[in-house]
C-alpha atoms as a PDB file:
ATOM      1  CA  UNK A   1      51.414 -10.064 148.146  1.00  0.00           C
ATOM      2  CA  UNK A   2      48.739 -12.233 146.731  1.00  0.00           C
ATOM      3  CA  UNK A   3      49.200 -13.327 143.342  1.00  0.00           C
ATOM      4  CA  UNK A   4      47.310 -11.662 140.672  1.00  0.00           C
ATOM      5  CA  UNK A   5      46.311 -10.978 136.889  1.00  0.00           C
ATOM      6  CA  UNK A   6      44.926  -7.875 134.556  1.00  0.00           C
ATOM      7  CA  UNK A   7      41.120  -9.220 135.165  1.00  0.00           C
ATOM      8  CA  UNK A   8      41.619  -9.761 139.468  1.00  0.00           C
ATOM      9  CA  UNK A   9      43.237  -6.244 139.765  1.00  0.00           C
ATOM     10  CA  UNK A  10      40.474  -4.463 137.436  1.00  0.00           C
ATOM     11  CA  UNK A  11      37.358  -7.102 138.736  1.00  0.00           C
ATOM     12  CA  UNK A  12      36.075  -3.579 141.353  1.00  0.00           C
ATOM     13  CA  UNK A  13      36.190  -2.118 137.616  1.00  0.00           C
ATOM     14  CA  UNK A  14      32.298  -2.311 136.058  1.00  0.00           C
ATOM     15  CA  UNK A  15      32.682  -2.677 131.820  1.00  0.00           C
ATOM     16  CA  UNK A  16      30.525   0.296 131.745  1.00  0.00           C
ATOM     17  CA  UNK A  17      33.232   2.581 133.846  1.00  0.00           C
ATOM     18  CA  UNK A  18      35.793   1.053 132.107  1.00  0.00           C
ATOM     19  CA  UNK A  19      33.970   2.300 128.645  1.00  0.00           C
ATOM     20  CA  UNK A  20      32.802   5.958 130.154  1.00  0.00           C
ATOM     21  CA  UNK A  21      36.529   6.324 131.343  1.00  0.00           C
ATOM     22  CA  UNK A  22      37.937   5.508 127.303  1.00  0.00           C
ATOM     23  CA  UNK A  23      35.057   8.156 126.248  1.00  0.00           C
ATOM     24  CA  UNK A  24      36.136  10.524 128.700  1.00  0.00           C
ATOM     25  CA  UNK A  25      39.727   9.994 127.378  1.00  0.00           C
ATOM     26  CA  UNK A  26      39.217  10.309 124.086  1.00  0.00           C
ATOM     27  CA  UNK A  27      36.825  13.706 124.600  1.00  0.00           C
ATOM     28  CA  UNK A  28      39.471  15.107 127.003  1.00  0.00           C
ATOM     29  CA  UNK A  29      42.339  14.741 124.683  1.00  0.00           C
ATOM     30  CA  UNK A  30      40.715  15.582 121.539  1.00  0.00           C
ATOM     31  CA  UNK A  31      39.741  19.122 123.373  1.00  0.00           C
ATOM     32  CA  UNK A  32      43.102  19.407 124.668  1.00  0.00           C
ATOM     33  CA  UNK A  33      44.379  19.119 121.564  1.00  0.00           C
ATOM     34  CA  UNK A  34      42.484  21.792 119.818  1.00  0.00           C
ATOM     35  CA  UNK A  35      42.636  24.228 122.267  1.00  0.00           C
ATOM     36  CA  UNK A  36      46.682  23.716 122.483  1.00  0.00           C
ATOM     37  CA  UNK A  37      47.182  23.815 119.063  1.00  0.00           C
ATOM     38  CA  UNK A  38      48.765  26.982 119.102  1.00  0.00           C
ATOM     39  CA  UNK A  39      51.014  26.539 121.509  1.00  0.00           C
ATOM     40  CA  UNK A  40      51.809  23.223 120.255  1.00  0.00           C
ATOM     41  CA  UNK A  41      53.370  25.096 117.468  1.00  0.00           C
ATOM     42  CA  UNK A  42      54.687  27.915 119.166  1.00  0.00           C
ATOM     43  CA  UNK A  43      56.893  25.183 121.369  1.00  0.00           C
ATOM     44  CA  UNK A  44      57.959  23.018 118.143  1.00  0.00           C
ATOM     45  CA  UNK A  45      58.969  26.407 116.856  1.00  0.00           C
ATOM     46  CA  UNK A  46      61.386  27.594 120.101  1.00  0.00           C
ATOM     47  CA  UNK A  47      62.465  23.828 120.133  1.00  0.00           C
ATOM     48  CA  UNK A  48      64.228  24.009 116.414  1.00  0.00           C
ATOM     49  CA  UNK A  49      65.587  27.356 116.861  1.00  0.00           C
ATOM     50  CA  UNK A  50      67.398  26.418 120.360  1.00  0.00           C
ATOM     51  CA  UNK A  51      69.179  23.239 118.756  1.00  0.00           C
ATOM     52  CA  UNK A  52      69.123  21.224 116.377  1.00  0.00           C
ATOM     53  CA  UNK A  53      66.917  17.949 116.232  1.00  0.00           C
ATOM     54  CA  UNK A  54      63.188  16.566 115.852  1.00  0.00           C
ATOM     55  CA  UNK A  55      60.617  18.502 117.530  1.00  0.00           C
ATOM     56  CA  UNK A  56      59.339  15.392 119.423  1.00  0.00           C
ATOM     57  CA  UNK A  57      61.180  13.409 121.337  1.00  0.00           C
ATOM     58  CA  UNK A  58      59.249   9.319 120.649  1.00  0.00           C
ATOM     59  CA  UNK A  59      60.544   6.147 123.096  1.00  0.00           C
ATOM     60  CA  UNK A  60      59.130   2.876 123.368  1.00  0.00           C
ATOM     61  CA  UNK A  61      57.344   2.251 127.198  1.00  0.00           C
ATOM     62  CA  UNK A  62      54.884  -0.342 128.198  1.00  0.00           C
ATOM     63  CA  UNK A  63      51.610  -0.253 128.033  1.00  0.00           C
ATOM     64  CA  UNK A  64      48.409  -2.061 128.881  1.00  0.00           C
ATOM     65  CA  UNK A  65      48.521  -5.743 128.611  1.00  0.00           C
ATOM     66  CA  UNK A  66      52.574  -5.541 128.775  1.00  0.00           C
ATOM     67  CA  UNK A  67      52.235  -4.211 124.785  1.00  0.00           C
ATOM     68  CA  UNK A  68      54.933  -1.553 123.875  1.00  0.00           C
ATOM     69  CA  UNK A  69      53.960   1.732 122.446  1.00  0.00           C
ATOM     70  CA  UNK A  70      55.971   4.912 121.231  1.00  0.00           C
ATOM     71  CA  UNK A  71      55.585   8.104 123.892  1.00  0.00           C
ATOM     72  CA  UNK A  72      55.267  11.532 122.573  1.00  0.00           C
ATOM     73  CA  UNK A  73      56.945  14.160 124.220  1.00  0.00           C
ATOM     74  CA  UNK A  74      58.452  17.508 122.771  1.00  0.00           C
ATOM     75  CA  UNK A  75      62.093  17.052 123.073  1.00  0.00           C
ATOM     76  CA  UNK A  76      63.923  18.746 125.988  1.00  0.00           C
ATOM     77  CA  UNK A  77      67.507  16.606 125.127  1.00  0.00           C
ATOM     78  CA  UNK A  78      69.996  16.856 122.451  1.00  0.00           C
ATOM     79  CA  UNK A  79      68.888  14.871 119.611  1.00  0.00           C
ATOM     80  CA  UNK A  80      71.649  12.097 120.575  1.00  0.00           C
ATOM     81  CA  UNK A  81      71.090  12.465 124.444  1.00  0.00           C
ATOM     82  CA  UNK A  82      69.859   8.206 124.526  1.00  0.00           C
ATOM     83  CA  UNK A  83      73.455   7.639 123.625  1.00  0.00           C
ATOM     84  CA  UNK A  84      74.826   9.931 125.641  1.00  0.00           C
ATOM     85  CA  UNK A  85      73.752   8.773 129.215  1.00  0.00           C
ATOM     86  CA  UNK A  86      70.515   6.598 131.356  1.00  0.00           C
ATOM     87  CA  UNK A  87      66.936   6.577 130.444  1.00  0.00           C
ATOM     88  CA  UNK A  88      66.724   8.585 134.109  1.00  0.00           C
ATOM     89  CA  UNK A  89      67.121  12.065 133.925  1.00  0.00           C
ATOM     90  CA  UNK A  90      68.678  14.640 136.475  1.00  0.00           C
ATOM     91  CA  UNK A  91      67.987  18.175 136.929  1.00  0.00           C
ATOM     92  CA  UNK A  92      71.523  18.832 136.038  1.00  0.00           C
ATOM     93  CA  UNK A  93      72.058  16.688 133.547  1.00  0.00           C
ATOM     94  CA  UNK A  94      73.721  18.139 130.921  1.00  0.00           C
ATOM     95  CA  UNK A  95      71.339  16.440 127.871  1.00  0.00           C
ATOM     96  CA  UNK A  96      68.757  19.005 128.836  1.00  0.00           C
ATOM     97  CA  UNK A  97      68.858  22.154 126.232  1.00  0.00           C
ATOM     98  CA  UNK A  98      68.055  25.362 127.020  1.00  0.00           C
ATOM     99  CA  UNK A  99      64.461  25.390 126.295  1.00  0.00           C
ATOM    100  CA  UNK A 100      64.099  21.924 127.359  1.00  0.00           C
ATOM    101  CA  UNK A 101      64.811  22.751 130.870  1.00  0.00           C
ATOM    102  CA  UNK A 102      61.794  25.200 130.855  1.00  0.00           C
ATOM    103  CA  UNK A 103      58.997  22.887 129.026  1.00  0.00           C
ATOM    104  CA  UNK A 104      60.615  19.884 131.556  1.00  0.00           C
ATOM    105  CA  UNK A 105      60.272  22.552 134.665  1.00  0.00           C
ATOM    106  CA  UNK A 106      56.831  23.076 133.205  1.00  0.00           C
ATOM    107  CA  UNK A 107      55.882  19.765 132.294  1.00  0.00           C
ATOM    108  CA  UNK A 108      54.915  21.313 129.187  1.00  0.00           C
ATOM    109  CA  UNK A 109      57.064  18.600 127.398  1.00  0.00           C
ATOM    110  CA  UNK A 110      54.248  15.684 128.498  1.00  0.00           C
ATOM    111  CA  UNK A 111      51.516  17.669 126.851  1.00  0.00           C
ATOM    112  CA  UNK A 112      51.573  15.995 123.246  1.00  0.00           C
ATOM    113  CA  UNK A 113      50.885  12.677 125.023  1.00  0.00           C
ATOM    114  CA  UNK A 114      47.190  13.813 124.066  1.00  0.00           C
ATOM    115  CA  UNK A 115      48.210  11.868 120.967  1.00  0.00           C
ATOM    116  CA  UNK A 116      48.986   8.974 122.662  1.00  0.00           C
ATOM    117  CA  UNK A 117      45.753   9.200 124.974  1.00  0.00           C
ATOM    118  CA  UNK A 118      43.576   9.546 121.258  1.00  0.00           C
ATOM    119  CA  UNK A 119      45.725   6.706 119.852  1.00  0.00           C
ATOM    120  CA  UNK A 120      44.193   4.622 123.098  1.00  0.00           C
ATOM    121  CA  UNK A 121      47.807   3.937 124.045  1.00  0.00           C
ATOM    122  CA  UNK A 122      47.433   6.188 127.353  1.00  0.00           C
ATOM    123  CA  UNK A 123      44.991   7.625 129.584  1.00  0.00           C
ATOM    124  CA  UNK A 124      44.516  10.857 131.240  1.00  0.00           C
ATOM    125  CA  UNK A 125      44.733   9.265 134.124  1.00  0.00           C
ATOM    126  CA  UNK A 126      46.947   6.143 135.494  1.00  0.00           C
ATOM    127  CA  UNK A 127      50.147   4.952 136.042  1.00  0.00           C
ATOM    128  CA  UNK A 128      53.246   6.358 134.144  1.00  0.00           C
ATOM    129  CA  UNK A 129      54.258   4.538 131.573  1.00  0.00           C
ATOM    130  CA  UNK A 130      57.756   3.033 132.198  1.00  0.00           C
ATOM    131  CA  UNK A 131      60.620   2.354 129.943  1.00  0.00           C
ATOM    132  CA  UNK A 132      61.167  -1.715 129.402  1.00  0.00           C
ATOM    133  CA  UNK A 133      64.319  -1.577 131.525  1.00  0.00           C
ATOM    134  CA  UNK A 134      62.625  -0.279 134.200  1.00  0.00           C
ATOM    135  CA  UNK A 135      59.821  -2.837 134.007  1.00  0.00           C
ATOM    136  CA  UNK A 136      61.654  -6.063 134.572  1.00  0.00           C
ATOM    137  CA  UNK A 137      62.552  -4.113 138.382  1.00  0.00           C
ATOM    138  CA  UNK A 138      58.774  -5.115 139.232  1.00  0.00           C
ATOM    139  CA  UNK A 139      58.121  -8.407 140.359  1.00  0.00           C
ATOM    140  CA  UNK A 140      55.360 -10.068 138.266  1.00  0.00           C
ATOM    141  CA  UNK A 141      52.361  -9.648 140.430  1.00  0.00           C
ATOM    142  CA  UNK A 142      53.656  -6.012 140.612  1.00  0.00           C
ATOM    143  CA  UNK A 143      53.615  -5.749 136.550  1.00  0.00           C
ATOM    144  CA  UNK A 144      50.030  -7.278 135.929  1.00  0.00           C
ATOM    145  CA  UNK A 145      48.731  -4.632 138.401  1.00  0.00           C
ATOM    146  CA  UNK A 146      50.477  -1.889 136.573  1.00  0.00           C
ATOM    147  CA  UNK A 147      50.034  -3.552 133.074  1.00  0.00           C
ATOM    148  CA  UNK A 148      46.003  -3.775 133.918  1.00  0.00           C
ATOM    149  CA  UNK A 149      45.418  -0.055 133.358  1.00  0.00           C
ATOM    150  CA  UNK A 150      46.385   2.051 130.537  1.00  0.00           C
ATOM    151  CA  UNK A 151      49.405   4.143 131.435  1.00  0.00           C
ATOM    152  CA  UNK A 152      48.585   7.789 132.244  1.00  0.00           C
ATOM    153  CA  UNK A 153      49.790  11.441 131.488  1.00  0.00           C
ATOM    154  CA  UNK A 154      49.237  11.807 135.579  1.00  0.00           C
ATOM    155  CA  UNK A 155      48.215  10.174 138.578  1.00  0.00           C
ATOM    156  CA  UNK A 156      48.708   9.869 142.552  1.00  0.00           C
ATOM    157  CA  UNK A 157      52.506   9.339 141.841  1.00  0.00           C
ATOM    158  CA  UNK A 158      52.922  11.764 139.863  1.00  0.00           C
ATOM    159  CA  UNK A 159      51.521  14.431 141.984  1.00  0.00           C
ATOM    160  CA  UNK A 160      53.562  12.738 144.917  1.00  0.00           C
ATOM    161  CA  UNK A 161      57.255  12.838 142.584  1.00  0.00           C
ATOM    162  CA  UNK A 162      56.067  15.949 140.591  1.00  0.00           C
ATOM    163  CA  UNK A 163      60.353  16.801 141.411  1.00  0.00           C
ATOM    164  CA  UNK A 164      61.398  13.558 140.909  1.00  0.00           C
ATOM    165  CA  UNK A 165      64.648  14.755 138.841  1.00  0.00           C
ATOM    166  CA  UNK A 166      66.395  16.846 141.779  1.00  0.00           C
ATOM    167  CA  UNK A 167      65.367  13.490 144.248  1.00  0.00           C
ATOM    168  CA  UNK A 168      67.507  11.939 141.909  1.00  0.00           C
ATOM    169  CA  UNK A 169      70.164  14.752 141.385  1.00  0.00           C
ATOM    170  CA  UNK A 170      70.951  14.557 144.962  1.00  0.00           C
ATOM    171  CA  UNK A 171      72.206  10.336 144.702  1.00  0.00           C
ATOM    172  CA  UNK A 172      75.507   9.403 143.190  1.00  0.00           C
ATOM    173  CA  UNK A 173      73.586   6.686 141.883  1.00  0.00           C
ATOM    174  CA  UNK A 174      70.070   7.685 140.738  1.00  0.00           C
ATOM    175  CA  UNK A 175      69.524   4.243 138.863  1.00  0.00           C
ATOM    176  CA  UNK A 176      69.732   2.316 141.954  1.00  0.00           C
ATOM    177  CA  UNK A 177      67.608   5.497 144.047  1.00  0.00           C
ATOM    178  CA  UNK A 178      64.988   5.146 141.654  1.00  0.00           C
ATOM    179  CA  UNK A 179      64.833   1.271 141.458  1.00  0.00           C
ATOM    180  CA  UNK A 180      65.255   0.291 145.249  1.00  0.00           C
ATOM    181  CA  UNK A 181      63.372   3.362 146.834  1.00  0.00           C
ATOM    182  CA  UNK A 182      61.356   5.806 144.486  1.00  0.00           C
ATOM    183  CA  UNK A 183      59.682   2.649 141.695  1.00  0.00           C
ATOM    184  CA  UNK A 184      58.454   0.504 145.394  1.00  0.00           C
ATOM    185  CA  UNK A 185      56.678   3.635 146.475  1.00  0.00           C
ATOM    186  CA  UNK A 186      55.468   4.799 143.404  1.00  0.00           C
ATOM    187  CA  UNK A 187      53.873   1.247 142.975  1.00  0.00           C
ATOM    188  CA  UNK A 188      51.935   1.549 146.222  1.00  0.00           C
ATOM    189  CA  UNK A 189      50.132   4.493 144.212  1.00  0.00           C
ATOM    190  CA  UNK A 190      49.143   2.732 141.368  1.00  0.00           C
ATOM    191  CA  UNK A 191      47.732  -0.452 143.240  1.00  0.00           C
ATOM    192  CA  UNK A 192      45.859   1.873 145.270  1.00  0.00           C
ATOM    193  CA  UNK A 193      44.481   4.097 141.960  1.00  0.00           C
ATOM    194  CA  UNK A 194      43.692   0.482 140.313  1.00  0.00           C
ATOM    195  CA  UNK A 195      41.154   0.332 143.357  1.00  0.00           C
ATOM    196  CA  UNK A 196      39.770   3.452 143.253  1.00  0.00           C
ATOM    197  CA  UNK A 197      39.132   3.912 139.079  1.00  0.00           C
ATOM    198  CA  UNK A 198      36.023   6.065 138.401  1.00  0.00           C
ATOM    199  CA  UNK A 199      35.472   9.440 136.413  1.00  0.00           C
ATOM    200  CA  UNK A 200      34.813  11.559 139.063  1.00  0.00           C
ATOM    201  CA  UNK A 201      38.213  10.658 140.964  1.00  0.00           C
ATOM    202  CA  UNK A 202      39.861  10.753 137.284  1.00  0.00           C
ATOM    203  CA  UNK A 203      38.240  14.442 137.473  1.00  0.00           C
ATOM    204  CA  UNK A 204      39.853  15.570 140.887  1.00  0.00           C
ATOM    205  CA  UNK A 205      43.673  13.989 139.714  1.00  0.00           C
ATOM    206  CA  UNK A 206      43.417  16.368 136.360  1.00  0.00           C
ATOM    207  CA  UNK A 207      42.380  19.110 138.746  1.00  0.00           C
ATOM    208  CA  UNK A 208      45.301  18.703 141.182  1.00  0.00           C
ATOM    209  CA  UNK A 209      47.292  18.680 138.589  1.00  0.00           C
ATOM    210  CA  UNK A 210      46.291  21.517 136.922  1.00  0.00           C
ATOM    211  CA  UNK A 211      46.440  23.405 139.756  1.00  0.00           C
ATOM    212  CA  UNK A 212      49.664  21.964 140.565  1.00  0.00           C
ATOM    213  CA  UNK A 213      51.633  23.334 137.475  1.00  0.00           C
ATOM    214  CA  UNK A 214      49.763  26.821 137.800  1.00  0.00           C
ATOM    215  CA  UNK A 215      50.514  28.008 140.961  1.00  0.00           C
ATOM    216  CA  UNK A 216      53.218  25.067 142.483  1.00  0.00           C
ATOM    217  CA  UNK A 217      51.176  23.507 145.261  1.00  0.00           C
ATOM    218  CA  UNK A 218      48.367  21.987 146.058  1.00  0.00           C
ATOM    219  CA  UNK A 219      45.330  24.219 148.187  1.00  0.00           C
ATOM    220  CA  UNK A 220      44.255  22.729 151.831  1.00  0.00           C
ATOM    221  CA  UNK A 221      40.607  22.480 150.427  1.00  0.00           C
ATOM    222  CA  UNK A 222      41.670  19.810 147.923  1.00  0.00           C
ATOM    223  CA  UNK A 223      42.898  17.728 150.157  1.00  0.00           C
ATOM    224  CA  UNK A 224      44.289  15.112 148.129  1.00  0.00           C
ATOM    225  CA  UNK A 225      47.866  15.424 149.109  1.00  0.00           C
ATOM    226  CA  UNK A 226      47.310  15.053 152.761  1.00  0.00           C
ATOM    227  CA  UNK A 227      45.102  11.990 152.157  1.00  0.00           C
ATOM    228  CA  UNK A 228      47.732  10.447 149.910  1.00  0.00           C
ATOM    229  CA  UNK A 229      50.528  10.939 152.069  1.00  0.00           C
ATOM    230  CA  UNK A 230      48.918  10.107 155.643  1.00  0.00           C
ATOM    231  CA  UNK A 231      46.214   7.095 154.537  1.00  0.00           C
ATOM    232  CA  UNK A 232      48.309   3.843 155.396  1.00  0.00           C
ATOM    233  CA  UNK A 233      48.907   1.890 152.035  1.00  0.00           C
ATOM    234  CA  UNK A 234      50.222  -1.636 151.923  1.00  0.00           C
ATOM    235  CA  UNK A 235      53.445  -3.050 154.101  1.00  0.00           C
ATOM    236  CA  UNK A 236      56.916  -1.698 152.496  1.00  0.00           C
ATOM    237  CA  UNK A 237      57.809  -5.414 152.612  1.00  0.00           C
ATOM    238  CA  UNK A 238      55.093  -6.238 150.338  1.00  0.00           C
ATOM    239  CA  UNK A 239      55.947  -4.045 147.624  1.00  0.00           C
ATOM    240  CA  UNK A 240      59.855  -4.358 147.158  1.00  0.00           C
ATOM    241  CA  UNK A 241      61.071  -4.752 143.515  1.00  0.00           C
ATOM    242  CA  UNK A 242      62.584  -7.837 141.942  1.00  0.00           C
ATOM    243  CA  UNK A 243      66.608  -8.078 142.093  1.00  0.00           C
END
């Protein structure tokens, strides 16, 4: 792989997209917001009856430019569950409460990461963030690609690994599963969204998504999972990890 830096990786990227995708992000989130506000507090009231804790779970990822921000999600662990096991989680792992396996199975628990998208920490659409650990698996070229774009509440990946956790359920070691096979193949996604930034394709990721967690697949007349999974992408030998 070639090397490259934040400006090569966004220089397809006009300033003026770049500015109408922060306006959509901050319009989009500020909506969401509002219109979720009651069942914002409808969760974060089921969440402190189930167990005790903080409504919100808050961990440090990385962001654009490498920076490190705090995540909001609503918490779906026991309070002490970062002491208790890896930053991966399992669908059987046995951190998850009760209510937290629903808003997880749901993906209800990534919703309040309209904060973070407001705060200009994330973006409705781009990579997910990653925890630190995590990071250091990329190689460096592979980081300034990811680090060019503000992480996202959903992309390509996460439309691809939408059931990431029972991938990772089935592996007697799911660190090493998701650092030597699932992190090189999401990576291939976000080089290839990094190419193809614009509103309109920012538009038809929300959709999928939305569509996605309403019904639990994508509909032939979308067509974006068949053109993500059969379009060629980039060697496998180009995009291992570091280690």
């Amino acid at each position: 792989m070639r090397s490259t830096n934040n400006r090569e990786s966004y220089q397809h990227c006009s300033p003026n997209t770049v500015a109408l995708k922060r306006l959509f992000d901050i319009i989009g989130s500020a909506l969401g917001l509002v219109l979720l506000l009651p069942l914002f507090l409808v969760i974060a009231i089921v969440i402190k009856i189930d167990s005790p804790g903080p409504v919100f779970f808050r961990q440090a990822r990385v962001g654009k430019g490498g920076r490190l921000f705090r995540i909001f999600k609503f918490r779906s662990m026991v309070a002490d569950a970062s002491h208790r096991g890896t930053a991966l989680t399992v669908r059987a792992d046995r951190r998850i409460t009760r209510v937290g396996e629903f808003l997880r199975r749901s993906k209800l628990d990534e919703i309040p990461q309209l904060m973070n998208v407001l705060a200009g920490d994330m973006s409705l659409v781009g990579p997910r963030p990653e925890v630190p650990e995590f990071m250091t698996f990329y190689t460096a070229e592979q980081r300034a690609i990811i680090t060019s774009m503000r992480p996202g509440i959903t992309d390509y990946a996460a439309i691809l690994f939408r059931d990431e956790s029972s991938l990772l359920d089935q592996s007697g070691d799911p660190v090493d599963v998701y650092r030597r096979e699932i992190m090189p193949l999401k990576f291939l996604y976000y080089e290839r969204y990094s190419r193809e930034i614009e509103i309109l394709n920012d538009l038809r990721i929300i959709l999928a998504t939305m569509i996605l967690l309403a019904v639990g697949g994508l509909p032939r007349w979308l067509g974006l999972e068949h053109e993500l999974r059969s379009r060629p992408l980039l060697r496998r030998s180009e995009v291992r990890t570091s280690g």
